[in-house]
Protein backbone atom coordinates (compact mmCIF):
# COMPACT_ATOMS: atom_id res chain seq x y z
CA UNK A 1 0.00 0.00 0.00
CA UNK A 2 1.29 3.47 -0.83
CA UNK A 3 0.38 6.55 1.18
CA UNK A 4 0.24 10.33 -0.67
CA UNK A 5 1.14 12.51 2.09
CA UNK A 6 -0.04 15.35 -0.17
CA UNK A 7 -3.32 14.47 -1.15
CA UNK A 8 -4.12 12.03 1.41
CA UNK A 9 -4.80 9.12 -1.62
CA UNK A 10 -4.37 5.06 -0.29
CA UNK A 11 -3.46 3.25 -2.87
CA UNK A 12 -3.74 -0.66 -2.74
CA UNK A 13 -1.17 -2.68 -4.74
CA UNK A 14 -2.71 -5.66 -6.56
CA UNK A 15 0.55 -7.31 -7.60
CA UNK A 16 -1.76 -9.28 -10.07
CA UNK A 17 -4.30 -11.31 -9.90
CA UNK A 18 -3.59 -13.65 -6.94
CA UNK A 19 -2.58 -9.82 -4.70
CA UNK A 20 0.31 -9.15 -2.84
CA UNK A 21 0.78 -9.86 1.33
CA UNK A 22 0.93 -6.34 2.90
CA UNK A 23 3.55 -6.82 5.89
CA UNK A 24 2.07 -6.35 9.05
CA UNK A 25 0.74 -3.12 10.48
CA UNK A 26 2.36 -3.75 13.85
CA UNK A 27 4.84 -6.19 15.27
CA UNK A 28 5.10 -6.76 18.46
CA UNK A 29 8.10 -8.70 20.17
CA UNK A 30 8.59 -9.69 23.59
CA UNK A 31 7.09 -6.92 25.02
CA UNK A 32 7.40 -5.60 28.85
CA UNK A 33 6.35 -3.20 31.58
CA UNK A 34 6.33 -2.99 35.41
CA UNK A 35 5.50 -0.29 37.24
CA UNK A 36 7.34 -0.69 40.87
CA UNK A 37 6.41 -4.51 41.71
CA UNK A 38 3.16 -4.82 39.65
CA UNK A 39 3.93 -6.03 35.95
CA UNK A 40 1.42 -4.48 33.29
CA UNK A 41 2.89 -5.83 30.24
CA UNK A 42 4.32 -9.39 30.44
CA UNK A 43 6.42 -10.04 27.54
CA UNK A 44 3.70 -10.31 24.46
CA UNK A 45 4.23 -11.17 21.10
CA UNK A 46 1.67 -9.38 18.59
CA UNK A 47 1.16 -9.04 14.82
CA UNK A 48 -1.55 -7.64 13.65
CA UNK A 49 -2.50 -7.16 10.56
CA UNK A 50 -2.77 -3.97 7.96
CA UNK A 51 -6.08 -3.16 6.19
CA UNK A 52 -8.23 -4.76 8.74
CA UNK A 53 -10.78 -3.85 11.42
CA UNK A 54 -8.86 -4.90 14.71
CA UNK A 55 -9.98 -4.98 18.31
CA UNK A 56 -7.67 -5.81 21.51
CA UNK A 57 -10.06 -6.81 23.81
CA UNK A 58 -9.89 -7.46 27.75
CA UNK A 59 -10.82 -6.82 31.30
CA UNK A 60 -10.17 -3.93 32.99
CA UNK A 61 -6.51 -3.61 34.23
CA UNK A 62 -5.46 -6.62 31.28
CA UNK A 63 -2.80 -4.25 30.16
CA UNK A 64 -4.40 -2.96 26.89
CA UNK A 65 -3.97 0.75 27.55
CA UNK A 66 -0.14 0.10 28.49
CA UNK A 67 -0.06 -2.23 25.45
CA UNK A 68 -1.22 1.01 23.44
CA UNK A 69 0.88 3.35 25.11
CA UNK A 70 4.32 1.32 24.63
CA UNK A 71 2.96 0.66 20.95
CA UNK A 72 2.40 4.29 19.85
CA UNK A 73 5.73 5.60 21.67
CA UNK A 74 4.14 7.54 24.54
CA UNK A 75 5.52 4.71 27.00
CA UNK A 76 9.04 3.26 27.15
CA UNK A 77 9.09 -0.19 27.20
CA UNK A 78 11.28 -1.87 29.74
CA UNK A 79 11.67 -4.58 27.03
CA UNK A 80 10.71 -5.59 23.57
CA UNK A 81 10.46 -4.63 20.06
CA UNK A 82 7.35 -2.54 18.19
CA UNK A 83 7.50 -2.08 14.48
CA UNK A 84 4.96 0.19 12.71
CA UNK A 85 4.75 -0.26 9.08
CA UNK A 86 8.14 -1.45 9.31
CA UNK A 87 9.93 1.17 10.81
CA UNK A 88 11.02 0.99 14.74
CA UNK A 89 8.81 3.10 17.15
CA UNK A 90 11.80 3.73 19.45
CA UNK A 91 14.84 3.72 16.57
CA UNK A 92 13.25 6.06 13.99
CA UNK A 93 10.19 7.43 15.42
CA UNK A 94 9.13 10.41 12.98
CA UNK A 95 8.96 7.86 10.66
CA UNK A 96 6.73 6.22 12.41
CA UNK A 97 4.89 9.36 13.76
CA UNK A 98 4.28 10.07 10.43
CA UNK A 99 2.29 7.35 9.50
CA UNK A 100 -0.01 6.64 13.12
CA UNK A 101 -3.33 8.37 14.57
CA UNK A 102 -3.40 7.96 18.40
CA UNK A 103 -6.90 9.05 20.22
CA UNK A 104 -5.94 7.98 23.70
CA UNK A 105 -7.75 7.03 26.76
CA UNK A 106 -7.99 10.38 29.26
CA UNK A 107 -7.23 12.66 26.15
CA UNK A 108 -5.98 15.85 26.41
CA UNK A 109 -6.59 18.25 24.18
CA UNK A 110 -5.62 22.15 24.02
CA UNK A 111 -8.96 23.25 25.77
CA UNK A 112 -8.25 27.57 24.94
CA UNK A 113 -8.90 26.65 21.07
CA UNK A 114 -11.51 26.22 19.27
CA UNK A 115 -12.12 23.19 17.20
CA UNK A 116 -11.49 24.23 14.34
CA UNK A 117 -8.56 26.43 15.66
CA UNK A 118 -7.22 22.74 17.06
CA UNK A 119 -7.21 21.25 14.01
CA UNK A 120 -5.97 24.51 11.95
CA UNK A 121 -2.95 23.95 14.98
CA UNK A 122 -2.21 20.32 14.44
CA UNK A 123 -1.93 19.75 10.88
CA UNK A 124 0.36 23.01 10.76
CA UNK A 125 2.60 21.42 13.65
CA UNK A 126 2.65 17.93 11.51
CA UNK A 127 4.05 20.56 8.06
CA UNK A 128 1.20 20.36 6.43
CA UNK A 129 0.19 23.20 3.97
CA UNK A 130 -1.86 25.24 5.44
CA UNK A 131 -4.67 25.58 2.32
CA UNK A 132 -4.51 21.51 2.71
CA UNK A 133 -5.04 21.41 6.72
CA UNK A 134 -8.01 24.64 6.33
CA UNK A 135 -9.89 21.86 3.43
CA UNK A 136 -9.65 18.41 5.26
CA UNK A 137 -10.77 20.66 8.55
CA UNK A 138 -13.92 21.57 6.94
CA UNK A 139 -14.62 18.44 5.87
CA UNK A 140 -14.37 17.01 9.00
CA UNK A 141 -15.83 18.84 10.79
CA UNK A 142 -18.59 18.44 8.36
CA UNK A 143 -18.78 14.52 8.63
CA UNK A 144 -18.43 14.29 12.18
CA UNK A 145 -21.34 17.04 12.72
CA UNK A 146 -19.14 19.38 14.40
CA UNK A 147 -19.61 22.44 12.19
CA UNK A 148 -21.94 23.66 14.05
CA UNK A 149 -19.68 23.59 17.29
CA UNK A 150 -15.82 24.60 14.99
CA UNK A 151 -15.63 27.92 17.05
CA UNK A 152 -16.54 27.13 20.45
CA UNK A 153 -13.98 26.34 22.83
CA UNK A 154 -12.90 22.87 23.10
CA UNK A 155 -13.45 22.99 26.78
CA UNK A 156 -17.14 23.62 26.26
CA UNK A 157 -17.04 20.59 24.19
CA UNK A 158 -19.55 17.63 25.82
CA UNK A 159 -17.57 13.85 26.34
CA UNK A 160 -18.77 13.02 22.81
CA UNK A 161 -17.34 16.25 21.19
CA UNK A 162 -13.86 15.89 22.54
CA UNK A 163 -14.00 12.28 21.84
CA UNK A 164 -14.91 13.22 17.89
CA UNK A 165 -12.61 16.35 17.86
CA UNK A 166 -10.07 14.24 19.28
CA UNK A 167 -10.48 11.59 15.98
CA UNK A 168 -10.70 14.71 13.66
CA UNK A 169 -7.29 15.70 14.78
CA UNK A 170 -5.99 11.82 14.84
CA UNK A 171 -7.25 11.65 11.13
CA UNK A 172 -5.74 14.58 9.43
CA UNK A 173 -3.03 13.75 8.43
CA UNK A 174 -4.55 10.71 6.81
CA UNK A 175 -2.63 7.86 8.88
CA UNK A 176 -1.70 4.61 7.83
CA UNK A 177 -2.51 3.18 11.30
CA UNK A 178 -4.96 4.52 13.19
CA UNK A 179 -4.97 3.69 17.39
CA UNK A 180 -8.05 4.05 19.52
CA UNK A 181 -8.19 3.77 23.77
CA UNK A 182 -11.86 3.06 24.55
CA UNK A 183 -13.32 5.17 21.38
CA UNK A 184 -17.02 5.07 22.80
CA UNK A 185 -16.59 5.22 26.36
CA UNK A 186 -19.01 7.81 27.54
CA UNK A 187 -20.40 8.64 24.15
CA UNK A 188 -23.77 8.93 23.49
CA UNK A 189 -25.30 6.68 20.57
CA UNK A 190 -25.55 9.47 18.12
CA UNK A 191 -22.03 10.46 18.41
CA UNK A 192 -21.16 6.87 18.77
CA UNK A 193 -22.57 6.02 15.37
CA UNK A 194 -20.88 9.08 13.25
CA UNK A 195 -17.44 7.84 15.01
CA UNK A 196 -18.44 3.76 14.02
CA UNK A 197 -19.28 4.93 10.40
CA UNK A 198 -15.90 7.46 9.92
CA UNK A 199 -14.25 4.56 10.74
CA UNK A 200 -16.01 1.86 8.61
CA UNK A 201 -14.88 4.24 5.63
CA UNK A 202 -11.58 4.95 6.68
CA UNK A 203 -11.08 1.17 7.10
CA UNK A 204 -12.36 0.59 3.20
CA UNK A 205 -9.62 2.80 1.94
CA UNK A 206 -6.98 0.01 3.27
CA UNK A 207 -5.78 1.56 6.09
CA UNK A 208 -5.82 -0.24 9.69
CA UNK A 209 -7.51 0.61 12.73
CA UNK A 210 -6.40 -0.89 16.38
CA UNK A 211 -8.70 -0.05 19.14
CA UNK A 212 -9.17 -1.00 22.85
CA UNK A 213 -12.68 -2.33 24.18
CA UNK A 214 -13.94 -4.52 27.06
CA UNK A 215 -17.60 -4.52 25.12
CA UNK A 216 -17.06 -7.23 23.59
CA UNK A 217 -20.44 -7.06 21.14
CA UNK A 218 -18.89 -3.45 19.81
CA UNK A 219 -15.75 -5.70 18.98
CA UNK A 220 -18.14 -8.39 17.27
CA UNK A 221 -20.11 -5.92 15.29
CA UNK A 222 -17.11 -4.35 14.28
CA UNK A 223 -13.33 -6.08 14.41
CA UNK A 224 -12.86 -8.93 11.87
CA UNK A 225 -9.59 -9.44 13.83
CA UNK A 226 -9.05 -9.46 17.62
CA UNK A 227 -6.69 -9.91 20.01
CA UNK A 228 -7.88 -10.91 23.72
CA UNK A 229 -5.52 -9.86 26.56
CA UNK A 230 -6.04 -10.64 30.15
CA UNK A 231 -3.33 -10.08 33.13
CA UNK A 232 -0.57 -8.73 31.15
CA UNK A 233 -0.42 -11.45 28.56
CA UNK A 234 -2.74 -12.45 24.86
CA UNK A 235 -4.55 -15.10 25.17
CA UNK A 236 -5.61 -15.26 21.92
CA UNK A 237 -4.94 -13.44 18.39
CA UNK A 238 -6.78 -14.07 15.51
CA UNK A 239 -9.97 -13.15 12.62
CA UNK A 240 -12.96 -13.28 14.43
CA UNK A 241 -14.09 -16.58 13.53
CA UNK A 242 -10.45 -18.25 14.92
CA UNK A 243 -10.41 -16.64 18.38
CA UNK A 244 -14.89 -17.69 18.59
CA UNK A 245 -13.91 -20.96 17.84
CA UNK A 246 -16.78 -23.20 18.91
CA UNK A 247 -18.10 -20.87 20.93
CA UNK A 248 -21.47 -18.72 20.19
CA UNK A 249 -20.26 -14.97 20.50
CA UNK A 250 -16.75 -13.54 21.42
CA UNK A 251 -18.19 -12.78 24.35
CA UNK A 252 -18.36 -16.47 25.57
CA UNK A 253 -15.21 -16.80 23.63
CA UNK A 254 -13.82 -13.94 25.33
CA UNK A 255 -15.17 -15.40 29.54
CA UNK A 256 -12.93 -18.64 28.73
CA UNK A 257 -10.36 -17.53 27.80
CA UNK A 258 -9.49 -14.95 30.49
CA UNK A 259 -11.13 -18.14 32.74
CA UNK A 260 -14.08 -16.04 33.84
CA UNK A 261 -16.98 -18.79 32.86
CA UNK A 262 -18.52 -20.46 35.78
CA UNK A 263 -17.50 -18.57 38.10
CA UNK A 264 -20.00 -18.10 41.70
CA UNK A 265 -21.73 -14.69 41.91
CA UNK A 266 -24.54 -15.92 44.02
CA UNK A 267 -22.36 -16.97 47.11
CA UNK A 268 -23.37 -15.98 50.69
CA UNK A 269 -21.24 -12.89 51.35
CA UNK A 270 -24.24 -10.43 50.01
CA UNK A 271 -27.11 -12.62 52.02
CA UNK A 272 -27.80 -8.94 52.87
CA UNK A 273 -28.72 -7.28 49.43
CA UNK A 274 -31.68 -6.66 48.36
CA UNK A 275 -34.97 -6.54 50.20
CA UNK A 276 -35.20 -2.52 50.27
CA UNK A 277 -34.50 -2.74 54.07
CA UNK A 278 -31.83 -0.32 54.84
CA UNK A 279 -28.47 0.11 55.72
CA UNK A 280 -29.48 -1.73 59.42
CA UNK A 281 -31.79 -4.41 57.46
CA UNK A 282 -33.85 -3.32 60.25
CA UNK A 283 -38.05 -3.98 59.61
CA UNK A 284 -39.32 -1.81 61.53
CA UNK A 285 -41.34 -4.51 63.67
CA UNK A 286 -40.23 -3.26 67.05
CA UNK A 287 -40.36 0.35 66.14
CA UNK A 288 -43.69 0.91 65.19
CA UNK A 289 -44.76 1.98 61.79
CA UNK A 290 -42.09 3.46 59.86
């Protein structure tokens, strides 16, 4: 696949009629992280994909956040080895810089700006021409319904704004690889939708998105690759179909494998709940009426 940094065009070598392998999107080797005595990150191994739909999928506290983080080059590894469309994150990383979209988890954004003043701001820092930057800004704006909103300050903006904004500005430079922390987390269903179909079309040009979930039927509806972490480590890596297996939905898939099936929630410790009695579980019998 070629990338036009100038026009933004994805083209998709053929190499005849049988097509050619792209080399993965990412490589992951041996990857690490502790923070003091807790390990995060427990030596992975990870290649996933390009031109695919892919989903990294886990419990809370399974390391996928860190996983991004070390991936994308905002976190040092204590030990492994990322490659982003072949180039080393850590050995030549405006090449690689170049070529990602990161919307992280928590995001940050430069809250005195407008939106459209934010995006006018980071495809000028990324030397892009400015006549270029002003026309992809307008059209996204445009697509993700933000033109209505491009002059108010970004720290007006509701969860879903800042969570589109944040896309808009992850986008315009037309990555290769796009990375996502929890896209939809507090977004509401109509902003979740316009994010869901930007994506879907970005995805059909032949570029690759990677993004974090623990809802695992947004993954299904979604990914048609996914890889399941859980405590630091993948347990699984795969299309869709070869991490499901023989199970009904990747979400029964998903409970085995980080050995969460079966598992007792109806055990005695919470005899109390329930009942609408009170914090005393008092009923009022020796009280009078209450």
């Amino acid at each position: 696949m070629s990338h036009d940094r100038a026009t933004g065009a994805v083209e998709q070598d053929t190499g005849g009629a049988a097509g050619r392998t792209l080399p993965p999107a990412v490589r992951v080797e041996g990857l690490w992280k502790r923070f003091g005595g807790q390990i995060a990150v427990s030596g992975i191994d990870l290649t996933l994909p390009a031109g695919r739909f892919i989903g990294l999928v886990g419990p809370n506290g399974a390391g996928k956040t860190t996983t991004l983080s070390m991936i994308t080059g905002l976190l040092r590894p204590d030990q492994g080895r990322v490659e982003i469309a072949g180039h080393d994150v850590w050995r030549d990383p405006v090449a690689v810089k170049s070529r990602i979209g990161v919307l992280p988890e928590g995001l940050r954004l430069f809250e005195r700006l407008s939106g459209r003043e934010l995006l006018a701001y980071t495809g000028r820092l990324r030397g892009m021409p400015g006549a270029e930057v002003d026309k992809r800004a307008t059209q996204l704006l445009d697509v993700l319904d933000l033109a209505g909103a491009q002059h108010k300050l970004v720290v007006d903006y509701s969860t879903g704004m800042r969570k589109k904004i944040g896309l808009a500005a992850a986008l315009l430079h037309n990555p290769e690889v796009l990375f996502l922390d929890e896209p939809f987390e507090g977004v509401d269903p109509v902003s979740a939708q316009t994010i869901r179909g930007v994506l879907e079309r970005y995805t059909a040009s032949g570029a690759t998105v990677v993004f974090s979930s623990h809802v695992m039927e947004l993954v299904e509806s979604l990914c048609d690759w996914v890889a399941v972490m859980a405590a630091g480590r993948v347990r699984a890596q795969g299309t869709l179909a070869e991490v499901c297996g023989d199970a009904a939905s990747l979400q029964e898939a998903f409970l085995e494998l980080v050995g969460a099936n079966g598992r007792d929630i109806h055990g005695p410790s919470l005899e109390w709940l329930g009942g609408g009695n009170g914090a005393t579980g008092d009923t009022g019998t020796d009280g009078g009426e209450r």
